[in-house]
PDB file of N, CA and C in Angstrom:
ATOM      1  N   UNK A   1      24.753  15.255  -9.378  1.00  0.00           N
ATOM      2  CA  UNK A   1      25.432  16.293  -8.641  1.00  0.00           C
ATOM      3  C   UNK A   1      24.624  16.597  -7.383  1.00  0.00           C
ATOM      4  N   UNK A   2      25.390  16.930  -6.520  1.00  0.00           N
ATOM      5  CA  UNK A   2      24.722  17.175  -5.189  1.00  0.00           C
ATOM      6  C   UNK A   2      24.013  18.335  -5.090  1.00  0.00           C
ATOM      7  N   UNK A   3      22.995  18.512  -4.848  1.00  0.00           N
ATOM      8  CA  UNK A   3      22.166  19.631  -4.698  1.00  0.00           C
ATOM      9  C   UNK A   3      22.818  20.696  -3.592  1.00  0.00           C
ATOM     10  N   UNK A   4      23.181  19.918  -2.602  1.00  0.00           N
ATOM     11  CA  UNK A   4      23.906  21.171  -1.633  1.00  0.00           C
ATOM     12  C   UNK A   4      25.194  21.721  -1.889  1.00  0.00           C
ATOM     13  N   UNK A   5      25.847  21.086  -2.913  1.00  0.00           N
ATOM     14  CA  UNK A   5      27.229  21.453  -3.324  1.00  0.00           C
ATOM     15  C   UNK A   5      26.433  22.749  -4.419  1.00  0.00           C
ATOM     16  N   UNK A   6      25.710  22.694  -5.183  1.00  0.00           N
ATOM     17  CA  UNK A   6      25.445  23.224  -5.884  1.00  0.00           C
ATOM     18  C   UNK A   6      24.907  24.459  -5.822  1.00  0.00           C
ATOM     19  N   UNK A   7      23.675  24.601  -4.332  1.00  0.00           N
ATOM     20  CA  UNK A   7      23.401  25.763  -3.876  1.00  0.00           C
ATOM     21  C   UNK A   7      24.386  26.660  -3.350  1.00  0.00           C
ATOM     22  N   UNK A   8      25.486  25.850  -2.448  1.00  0.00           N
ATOM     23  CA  UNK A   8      26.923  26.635  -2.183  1.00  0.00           C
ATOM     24  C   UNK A   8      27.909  27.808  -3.120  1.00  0.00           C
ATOM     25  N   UNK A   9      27.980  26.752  -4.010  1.00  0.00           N
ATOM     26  CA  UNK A   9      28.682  27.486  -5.443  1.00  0.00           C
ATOM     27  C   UNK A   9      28.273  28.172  -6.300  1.00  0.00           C
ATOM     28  N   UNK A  10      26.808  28.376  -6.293  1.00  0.00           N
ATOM     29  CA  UNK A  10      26.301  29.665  -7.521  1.00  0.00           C
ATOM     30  C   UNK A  10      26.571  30.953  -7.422  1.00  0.00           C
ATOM     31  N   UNK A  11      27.257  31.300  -6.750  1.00  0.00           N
ATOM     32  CA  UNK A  11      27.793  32.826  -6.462  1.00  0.00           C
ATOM     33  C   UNK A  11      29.342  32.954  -7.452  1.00  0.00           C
ATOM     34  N   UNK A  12      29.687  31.696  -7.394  1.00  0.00           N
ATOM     35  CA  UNK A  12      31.116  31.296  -7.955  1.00  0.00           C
ATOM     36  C   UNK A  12      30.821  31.342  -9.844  1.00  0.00           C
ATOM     37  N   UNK A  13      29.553  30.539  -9.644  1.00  0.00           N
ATOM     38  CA  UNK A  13      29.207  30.360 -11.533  1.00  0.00           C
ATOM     39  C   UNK A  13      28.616  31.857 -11.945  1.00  0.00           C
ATOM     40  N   UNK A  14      28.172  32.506 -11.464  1.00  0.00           N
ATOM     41  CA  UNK A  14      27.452  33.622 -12.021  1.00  0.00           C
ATOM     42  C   UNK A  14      28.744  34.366 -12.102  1.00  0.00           C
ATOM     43  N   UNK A  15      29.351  34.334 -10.874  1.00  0.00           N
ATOM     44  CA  UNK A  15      30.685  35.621 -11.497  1.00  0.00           C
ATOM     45  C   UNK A  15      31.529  35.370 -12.244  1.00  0.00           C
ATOM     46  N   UNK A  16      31.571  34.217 -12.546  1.00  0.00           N
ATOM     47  CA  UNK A  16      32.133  33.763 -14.294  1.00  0.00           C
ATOM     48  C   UNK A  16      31.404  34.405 -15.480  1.00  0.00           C
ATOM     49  N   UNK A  17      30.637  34.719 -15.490  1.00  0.00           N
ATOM     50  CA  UNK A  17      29.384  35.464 -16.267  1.00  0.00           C
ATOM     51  C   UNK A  17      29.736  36.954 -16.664  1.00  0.00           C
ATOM     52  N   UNK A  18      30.374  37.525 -15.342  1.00  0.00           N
ATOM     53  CA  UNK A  18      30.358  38.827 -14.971  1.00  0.00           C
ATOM     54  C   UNK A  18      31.516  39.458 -16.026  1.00  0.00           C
ATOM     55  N   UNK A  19      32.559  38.953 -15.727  1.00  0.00           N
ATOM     56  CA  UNK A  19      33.809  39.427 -16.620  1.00  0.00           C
ATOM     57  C   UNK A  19      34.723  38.755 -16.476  1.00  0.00           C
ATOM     58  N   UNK A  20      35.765  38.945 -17.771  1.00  0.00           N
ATOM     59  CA  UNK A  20      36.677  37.721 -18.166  1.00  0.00           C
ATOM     60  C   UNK A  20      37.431  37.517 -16.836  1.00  0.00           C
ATOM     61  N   UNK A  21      37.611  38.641 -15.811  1.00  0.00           N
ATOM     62  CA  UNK A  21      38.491  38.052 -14.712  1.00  0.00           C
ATOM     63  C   UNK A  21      37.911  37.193 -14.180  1.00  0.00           C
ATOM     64  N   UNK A  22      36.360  37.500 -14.130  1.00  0.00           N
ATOM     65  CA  UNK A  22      35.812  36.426 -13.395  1.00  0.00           C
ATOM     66  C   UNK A  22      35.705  35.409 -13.369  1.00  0.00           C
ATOM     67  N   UNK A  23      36.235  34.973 -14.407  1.00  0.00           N
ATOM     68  CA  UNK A  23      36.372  33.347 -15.550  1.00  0.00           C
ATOM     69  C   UNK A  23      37.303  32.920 -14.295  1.00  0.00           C
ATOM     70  N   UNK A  24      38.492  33.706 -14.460  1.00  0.00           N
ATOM     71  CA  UNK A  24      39.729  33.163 -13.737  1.00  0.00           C
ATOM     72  C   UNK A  24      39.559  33.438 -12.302  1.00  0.00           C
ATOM     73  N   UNK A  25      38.455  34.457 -11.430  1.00  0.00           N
ATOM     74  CA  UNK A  25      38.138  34.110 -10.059  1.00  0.00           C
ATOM     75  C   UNK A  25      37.222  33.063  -9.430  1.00  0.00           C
ATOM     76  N   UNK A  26      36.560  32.640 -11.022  1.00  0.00           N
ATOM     77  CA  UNK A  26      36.026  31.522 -10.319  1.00  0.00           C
ATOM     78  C   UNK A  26      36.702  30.068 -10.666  1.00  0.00           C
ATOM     79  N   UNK A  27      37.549  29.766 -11.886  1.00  0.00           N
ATOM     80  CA  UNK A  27      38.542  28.771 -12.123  1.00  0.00           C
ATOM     81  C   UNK A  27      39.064  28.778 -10.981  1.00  0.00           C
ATOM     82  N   UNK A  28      40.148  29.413 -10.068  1.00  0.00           N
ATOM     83  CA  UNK A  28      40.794  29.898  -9.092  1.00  0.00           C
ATOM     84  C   UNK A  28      40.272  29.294  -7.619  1.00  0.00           C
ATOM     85  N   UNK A  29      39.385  29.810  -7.256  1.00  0.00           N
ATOM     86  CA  UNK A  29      38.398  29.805  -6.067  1.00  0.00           C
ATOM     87  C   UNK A  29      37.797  28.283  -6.147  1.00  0.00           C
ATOM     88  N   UNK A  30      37.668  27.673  -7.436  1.00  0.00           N
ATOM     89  CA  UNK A  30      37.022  26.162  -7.598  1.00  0.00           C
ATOM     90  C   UNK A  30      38.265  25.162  -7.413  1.00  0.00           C
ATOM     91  N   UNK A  31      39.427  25.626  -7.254  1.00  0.00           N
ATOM     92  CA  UNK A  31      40.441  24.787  -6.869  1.00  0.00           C
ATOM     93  C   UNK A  31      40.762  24.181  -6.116  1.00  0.00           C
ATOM     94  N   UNK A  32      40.435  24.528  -4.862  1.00  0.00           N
ATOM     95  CA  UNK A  32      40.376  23.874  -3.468  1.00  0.00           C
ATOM     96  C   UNK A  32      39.642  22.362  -3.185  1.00  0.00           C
ATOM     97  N   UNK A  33      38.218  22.762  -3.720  1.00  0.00           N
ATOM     98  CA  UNK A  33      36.836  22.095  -3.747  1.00  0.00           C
ATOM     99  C   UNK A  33      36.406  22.107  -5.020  1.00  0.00           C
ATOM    100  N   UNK A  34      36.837  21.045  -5.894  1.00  0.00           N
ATOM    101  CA  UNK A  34      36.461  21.256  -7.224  1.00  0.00           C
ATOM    102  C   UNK A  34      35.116  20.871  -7.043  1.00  0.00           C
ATOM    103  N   UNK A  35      34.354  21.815  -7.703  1.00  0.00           N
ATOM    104  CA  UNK A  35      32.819  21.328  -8.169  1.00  0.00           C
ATOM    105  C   UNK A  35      32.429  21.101  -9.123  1.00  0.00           C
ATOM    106  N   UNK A  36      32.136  20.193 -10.103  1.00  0.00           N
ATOM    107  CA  UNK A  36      31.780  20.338 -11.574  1.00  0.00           C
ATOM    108  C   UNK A  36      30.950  20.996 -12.385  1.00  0.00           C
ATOM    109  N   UNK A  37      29.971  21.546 -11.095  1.00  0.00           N
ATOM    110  CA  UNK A  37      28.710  22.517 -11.582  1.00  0.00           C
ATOM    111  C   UNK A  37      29.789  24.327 -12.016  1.00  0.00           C
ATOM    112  N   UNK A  38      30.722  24.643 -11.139  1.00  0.00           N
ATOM    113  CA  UNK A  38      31.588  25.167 -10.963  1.00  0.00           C
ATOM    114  C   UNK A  38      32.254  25.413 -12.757  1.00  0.00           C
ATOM    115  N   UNK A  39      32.657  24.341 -12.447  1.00  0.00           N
ATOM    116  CA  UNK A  39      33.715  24.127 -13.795  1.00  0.00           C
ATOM    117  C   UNK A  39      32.786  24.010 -15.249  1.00  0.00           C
ATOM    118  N   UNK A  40      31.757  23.925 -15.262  1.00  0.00           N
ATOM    119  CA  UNK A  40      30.707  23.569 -16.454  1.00  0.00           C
ATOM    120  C   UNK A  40      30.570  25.281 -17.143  1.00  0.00           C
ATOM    121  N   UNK A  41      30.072  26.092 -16.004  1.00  0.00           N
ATOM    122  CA  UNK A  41      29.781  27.500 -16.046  1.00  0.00           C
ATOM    123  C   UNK A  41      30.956  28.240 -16.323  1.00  0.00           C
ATOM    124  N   UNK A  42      32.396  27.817 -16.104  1.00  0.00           N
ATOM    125  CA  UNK A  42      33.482  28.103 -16.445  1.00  0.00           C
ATOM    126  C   UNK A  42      33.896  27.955 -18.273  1.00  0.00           C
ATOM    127  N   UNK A  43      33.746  26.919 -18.240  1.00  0.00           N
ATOM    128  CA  UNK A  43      33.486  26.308 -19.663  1.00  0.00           C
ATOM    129  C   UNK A  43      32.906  27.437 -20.228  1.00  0.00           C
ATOM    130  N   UNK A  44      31.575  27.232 -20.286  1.00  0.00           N
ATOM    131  CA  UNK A  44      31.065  28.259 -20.973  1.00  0.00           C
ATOM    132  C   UNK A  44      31.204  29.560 -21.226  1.00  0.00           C
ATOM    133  N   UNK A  45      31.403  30.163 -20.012  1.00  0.00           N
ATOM    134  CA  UNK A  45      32.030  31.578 -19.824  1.00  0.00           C
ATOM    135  C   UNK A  45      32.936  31.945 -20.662  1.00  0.00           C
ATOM    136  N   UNK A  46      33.874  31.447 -20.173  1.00  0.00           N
ATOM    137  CA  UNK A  46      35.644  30.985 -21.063  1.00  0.00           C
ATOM    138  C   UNK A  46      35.114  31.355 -22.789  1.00  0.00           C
ATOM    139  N   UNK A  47      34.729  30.003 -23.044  1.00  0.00           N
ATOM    140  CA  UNK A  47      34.464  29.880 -24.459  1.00  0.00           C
ATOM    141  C   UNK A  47      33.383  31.659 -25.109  1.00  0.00           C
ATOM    142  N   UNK A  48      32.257  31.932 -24.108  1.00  0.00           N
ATOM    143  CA  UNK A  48      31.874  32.821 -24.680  1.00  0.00           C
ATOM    144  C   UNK A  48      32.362  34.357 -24.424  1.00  0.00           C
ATOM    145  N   UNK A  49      33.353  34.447 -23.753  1.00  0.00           N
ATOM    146  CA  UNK A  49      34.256  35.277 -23.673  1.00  0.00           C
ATOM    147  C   UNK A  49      35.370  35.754 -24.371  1.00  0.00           C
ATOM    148  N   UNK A  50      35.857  34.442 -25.141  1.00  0.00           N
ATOM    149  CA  UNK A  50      36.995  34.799 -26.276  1.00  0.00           C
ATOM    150  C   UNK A  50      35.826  34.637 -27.809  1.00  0.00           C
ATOM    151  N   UNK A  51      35.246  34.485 -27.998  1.00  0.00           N
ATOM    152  CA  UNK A  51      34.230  34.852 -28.862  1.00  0.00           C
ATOM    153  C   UNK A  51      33.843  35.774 -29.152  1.00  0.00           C
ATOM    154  N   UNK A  52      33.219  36.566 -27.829  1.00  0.00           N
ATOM    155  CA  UNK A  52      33.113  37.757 -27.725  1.00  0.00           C
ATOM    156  C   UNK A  52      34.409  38.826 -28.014  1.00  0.00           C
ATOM    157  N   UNK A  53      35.036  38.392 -27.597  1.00  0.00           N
ATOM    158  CA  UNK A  53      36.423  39.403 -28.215  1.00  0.00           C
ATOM    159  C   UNK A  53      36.870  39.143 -29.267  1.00  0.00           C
ATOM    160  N   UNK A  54      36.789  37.489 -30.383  1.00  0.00           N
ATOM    161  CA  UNK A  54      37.139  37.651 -31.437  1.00  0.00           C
ATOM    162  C   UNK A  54      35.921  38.522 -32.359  1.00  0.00           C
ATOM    163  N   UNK A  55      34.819  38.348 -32.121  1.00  0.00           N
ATOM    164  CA  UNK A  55      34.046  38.494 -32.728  1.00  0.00           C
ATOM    165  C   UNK A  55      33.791  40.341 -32.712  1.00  0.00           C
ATOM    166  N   UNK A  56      34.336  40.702 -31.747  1.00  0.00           N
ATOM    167  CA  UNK A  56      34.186  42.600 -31.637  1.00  0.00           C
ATOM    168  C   UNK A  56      35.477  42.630 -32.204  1.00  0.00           C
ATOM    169  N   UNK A  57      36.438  42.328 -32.491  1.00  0.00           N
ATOM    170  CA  UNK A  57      37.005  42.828 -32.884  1.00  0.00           C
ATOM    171  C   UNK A  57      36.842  42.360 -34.960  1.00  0.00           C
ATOM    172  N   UNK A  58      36.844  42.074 -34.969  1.00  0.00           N
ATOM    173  CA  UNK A  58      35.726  41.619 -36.869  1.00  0.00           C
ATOM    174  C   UNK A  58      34.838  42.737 -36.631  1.00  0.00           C
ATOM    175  N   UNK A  59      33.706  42.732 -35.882  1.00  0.00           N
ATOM    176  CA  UNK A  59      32.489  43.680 -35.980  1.00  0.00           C
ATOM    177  C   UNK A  59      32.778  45.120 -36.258  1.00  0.00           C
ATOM    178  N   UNK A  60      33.971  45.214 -35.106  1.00  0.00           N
ATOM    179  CA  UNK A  60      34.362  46.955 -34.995  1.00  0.00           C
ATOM    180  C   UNK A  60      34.978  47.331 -36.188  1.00  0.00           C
ATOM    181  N   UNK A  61      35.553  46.467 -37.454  1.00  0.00           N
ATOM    182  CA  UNK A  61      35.637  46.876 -38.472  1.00  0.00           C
ATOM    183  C   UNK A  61      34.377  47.608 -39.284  1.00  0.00           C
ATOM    184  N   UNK A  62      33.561  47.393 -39.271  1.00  0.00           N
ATOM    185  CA  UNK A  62      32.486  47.876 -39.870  1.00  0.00           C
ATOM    186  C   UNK A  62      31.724  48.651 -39.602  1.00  0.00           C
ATOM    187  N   UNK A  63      31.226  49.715 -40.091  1.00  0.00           N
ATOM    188  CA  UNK A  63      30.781  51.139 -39.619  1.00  0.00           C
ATOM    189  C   UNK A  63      29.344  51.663 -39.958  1.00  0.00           C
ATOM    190  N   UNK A  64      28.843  50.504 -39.273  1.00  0.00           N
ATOM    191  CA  UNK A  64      26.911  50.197 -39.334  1.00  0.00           C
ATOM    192  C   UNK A  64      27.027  50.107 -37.977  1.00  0.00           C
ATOM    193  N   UNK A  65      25.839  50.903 -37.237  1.00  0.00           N
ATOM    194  CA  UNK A  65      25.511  50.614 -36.339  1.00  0.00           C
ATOM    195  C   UNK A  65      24.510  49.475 -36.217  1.00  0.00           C
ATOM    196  N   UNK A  66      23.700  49.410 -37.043  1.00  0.00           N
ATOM    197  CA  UNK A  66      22.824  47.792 -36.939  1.00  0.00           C
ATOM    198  C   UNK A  66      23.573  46.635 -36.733  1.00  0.00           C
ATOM    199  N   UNK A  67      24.928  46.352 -37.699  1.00  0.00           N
ATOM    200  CA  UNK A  67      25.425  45.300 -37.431  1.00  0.00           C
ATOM    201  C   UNK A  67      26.317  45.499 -35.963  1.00  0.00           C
ATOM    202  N   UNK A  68      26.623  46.401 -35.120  1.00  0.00           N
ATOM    203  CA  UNK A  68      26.972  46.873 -33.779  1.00  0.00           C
ATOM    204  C   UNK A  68      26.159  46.587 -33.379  1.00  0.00           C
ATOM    205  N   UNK A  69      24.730  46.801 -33.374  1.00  0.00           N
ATOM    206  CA  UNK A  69      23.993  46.688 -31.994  1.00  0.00           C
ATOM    207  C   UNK A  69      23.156  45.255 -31.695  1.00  0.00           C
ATOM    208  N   UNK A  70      23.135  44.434 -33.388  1.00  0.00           N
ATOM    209  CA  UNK A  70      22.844  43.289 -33.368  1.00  0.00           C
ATOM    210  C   UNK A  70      23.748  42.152 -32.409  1.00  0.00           C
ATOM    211  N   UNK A  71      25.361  42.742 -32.735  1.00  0.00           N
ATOM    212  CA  UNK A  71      26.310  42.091 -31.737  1.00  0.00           C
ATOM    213  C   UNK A  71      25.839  42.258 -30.285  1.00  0.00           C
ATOM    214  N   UNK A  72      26.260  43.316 -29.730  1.00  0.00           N
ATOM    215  CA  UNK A  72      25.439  43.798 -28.728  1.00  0.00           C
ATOM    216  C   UNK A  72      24.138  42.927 -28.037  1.00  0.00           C
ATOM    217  N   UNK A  73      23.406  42.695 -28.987  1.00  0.00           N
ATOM    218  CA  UNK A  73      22.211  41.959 -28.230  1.00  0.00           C
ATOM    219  C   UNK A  73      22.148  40.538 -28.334  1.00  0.00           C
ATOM    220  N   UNK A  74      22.931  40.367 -29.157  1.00  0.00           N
ATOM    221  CA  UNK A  74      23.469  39.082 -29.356  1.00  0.00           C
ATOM    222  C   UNK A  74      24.133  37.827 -28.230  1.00  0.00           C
ATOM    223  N   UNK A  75      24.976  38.911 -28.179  1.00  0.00           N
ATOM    224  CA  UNK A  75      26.092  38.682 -26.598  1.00  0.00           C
ATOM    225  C   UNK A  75      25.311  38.690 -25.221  1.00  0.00           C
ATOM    226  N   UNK A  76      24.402  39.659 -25.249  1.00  0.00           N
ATOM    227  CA  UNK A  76      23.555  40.230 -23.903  1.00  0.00           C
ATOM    228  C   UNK A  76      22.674  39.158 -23.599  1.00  0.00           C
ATOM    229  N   UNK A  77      21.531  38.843 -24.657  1.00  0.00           N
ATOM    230  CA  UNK A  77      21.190  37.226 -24.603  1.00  0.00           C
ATOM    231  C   UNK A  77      21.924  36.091 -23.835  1.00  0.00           C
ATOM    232  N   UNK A  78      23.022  35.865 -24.805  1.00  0.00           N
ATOM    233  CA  UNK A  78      23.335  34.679 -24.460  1.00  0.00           C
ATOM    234  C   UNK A  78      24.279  34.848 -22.952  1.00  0.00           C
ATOM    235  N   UNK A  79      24.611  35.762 -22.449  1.00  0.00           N
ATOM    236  CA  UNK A  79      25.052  36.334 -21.136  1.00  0.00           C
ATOM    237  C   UNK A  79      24.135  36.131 -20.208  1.00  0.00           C
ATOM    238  N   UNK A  80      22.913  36.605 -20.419  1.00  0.00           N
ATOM    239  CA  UNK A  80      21.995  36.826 -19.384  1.00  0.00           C
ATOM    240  C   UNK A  80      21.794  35.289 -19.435  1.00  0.00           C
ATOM    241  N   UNK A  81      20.891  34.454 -20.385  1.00  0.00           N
ATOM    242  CA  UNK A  81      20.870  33.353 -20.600  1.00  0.00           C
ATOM    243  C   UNK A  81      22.296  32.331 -19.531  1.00  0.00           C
ATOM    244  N   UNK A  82      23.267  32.378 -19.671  1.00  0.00           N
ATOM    245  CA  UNK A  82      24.292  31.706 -18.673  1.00  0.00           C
ATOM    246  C   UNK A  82      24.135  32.223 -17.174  1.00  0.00           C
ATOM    247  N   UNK A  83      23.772  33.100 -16.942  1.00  0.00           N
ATOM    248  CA  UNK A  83      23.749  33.964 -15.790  1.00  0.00           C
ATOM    249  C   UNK A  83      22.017  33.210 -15.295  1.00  0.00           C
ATOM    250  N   UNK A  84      21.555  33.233 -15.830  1.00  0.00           N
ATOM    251  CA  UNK A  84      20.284  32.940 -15.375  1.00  0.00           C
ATOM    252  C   UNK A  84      20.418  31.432 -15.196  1.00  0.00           C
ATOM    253  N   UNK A  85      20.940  30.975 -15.779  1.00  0.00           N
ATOM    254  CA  UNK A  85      21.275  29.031 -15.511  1.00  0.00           C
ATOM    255  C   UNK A  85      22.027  28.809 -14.996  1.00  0.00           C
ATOM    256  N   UNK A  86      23.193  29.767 -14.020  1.00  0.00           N
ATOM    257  CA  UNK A  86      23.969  29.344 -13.030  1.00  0.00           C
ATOM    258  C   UNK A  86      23.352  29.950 -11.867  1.00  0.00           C
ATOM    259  N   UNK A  87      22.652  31.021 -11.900  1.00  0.00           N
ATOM    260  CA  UNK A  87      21.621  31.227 -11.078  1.00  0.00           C
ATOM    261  C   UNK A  87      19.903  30.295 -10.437  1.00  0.00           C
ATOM    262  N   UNK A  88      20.057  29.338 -11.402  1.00  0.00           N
ATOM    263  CA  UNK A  88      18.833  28.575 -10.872  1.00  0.00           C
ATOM    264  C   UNK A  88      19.918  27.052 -10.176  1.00  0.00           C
ATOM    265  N   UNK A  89      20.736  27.442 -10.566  1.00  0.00           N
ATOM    266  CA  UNK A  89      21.414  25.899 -10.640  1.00  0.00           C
ATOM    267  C   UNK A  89      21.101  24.806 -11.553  1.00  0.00           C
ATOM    268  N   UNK A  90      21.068  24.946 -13.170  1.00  0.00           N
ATOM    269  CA  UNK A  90      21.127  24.271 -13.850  1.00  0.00           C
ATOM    270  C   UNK A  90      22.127  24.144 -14.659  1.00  0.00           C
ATOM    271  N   UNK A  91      22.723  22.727 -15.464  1.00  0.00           N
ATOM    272  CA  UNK A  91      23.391  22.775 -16.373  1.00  0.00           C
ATOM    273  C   UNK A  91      23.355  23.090 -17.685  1.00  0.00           C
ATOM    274  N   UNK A  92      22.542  24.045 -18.127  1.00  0.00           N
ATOM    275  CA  UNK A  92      21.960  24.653 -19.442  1.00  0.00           C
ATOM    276  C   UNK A  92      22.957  24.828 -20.340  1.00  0.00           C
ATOM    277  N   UNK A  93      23.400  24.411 -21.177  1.00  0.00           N
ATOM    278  CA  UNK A  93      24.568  24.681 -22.618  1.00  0.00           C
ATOM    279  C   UNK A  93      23.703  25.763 -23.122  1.00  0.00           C
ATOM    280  N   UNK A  94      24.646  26.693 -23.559  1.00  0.00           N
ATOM    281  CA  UNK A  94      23.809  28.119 -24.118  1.00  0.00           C
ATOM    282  C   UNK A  94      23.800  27.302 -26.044  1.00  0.00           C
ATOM    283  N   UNK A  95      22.980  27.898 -26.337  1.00  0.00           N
ATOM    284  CA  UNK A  95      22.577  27.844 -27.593  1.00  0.00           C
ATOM    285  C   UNK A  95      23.336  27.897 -28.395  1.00  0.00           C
ATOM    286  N   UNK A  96      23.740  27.025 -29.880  1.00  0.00           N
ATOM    287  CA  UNK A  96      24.382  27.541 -30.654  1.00  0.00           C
ATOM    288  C   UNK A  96      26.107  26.974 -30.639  1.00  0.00           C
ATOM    289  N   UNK A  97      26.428  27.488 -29.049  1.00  0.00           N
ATOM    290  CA  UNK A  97      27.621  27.133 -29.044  1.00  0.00           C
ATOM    291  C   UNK A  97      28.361  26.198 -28.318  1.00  0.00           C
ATOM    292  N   UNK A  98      27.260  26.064 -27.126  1.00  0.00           N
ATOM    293  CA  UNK A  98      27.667  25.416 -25.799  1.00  0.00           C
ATOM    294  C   UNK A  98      28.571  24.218 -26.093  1.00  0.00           C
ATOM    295  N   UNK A  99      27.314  22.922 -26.654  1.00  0.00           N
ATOM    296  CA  UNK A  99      28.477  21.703 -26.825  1.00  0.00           C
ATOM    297  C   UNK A  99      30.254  22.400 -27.495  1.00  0.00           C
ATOM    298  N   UNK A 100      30.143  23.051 -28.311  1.00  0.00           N
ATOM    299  CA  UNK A 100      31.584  23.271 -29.081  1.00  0.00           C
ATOM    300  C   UNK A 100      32.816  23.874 -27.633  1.00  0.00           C
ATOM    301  N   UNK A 101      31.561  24.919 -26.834  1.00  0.00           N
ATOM    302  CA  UNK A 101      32.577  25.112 -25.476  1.00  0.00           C
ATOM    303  C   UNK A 101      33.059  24.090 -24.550  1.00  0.00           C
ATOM    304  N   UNK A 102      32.018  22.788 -24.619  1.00  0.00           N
ATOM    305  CA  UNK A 102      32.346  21.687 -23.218  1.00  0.00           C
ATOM    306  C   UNK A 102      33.422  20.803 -24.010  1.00  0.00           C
ATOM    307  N   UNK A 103      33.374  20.847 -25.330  1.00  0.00           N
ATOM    308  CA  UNK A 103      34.420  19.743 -25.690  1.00  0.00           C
ATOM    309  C   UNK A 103      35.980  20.791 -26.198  1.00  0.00           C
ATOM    310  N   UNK A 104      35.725  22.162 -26.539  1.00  0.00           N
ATOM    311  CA  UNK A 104      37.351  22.273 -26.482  1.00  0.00           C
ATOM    312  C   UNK A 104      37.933  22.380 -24.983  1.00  0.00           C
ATOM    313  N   UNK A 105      36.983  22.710 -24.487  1.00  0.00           N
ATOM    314  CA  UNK A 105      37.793  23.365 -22.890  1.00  0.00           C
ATOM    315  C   UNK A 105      37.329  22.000 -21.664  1.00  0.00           C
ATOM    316  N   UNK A 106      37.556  20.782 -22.493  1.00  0.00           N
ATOM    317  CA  UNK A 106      36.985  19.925 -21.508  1.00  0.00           C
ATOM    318  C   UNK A 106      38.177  19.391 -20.744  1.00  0.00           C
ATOM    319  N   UNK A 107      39.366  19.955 -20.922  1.00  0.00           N
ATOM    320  CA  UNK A 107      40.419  19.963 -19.737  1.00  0.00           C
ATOM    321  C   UNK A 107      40.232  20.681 -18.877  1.00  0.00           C
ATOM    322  N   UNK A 108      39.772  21.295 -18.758  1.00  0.00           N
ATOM    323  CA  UNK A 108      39.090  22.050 -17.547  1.00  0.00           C
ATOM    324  C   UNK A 108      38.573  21.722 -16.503  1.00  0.00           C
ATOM    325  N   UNK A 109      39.232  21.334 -15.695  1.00  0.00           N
ATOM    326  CA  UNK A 109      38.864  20.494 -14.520  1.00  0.00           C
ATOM    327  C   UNK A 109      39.028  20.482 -13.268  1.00  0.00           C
TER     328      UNK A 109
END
């Protein structure tokens, strides 16, 4: 991947990070000029975004705050973690889940 394509577009991968719209402002915005560094951080986002909502909504059944705040830091990790690897410009798969995100959402293109 081109290094200068890549410094261009990290403003695009981090706000995939930010919130689920952002999934779809940066899917959106990568359309013109597809970048794959672009679309990788999308991937991930995507995938840890509906996770995150299946998974709060299971959690919020239960009326422990430990198992709440474990979610909580759970998510925040692996957030910051994507945010920080579309911020250096690397292709980092987050832990745990990443490969399972690049191969369902690998129409994503």
């Amino acid at each position: 991947m081109k290094e200068n394509s890549v410094k261009e577009r990290k403003t695009f991968a981090i706000v995939a990070y930010i919130t689920i719209i952002g999934v779809l402002i940066a899917f959106y915005m990568n359309q013109e000029k597809k970048n794959e560094f672009i679309f990788f951080h999308v991937r991930q986002s995507l995938g840890l975004w509906l996770i995150y909502f299946i998974l709060g909504y299971i959690i919020g059944g239960f009326d422990n705050w430990m198992i709440t705040y474990s979610f909580w830091i759970f998510f925040l990790v692996l957030f910051t973690y994507g945010i920080i690897g579309a911020a250096s410009g690397r292709l980092h798969k987050l832990p745990l889940l990443g490969d399972l995100f690049q191969k369902i959402f690998k129409s994503i293109k």
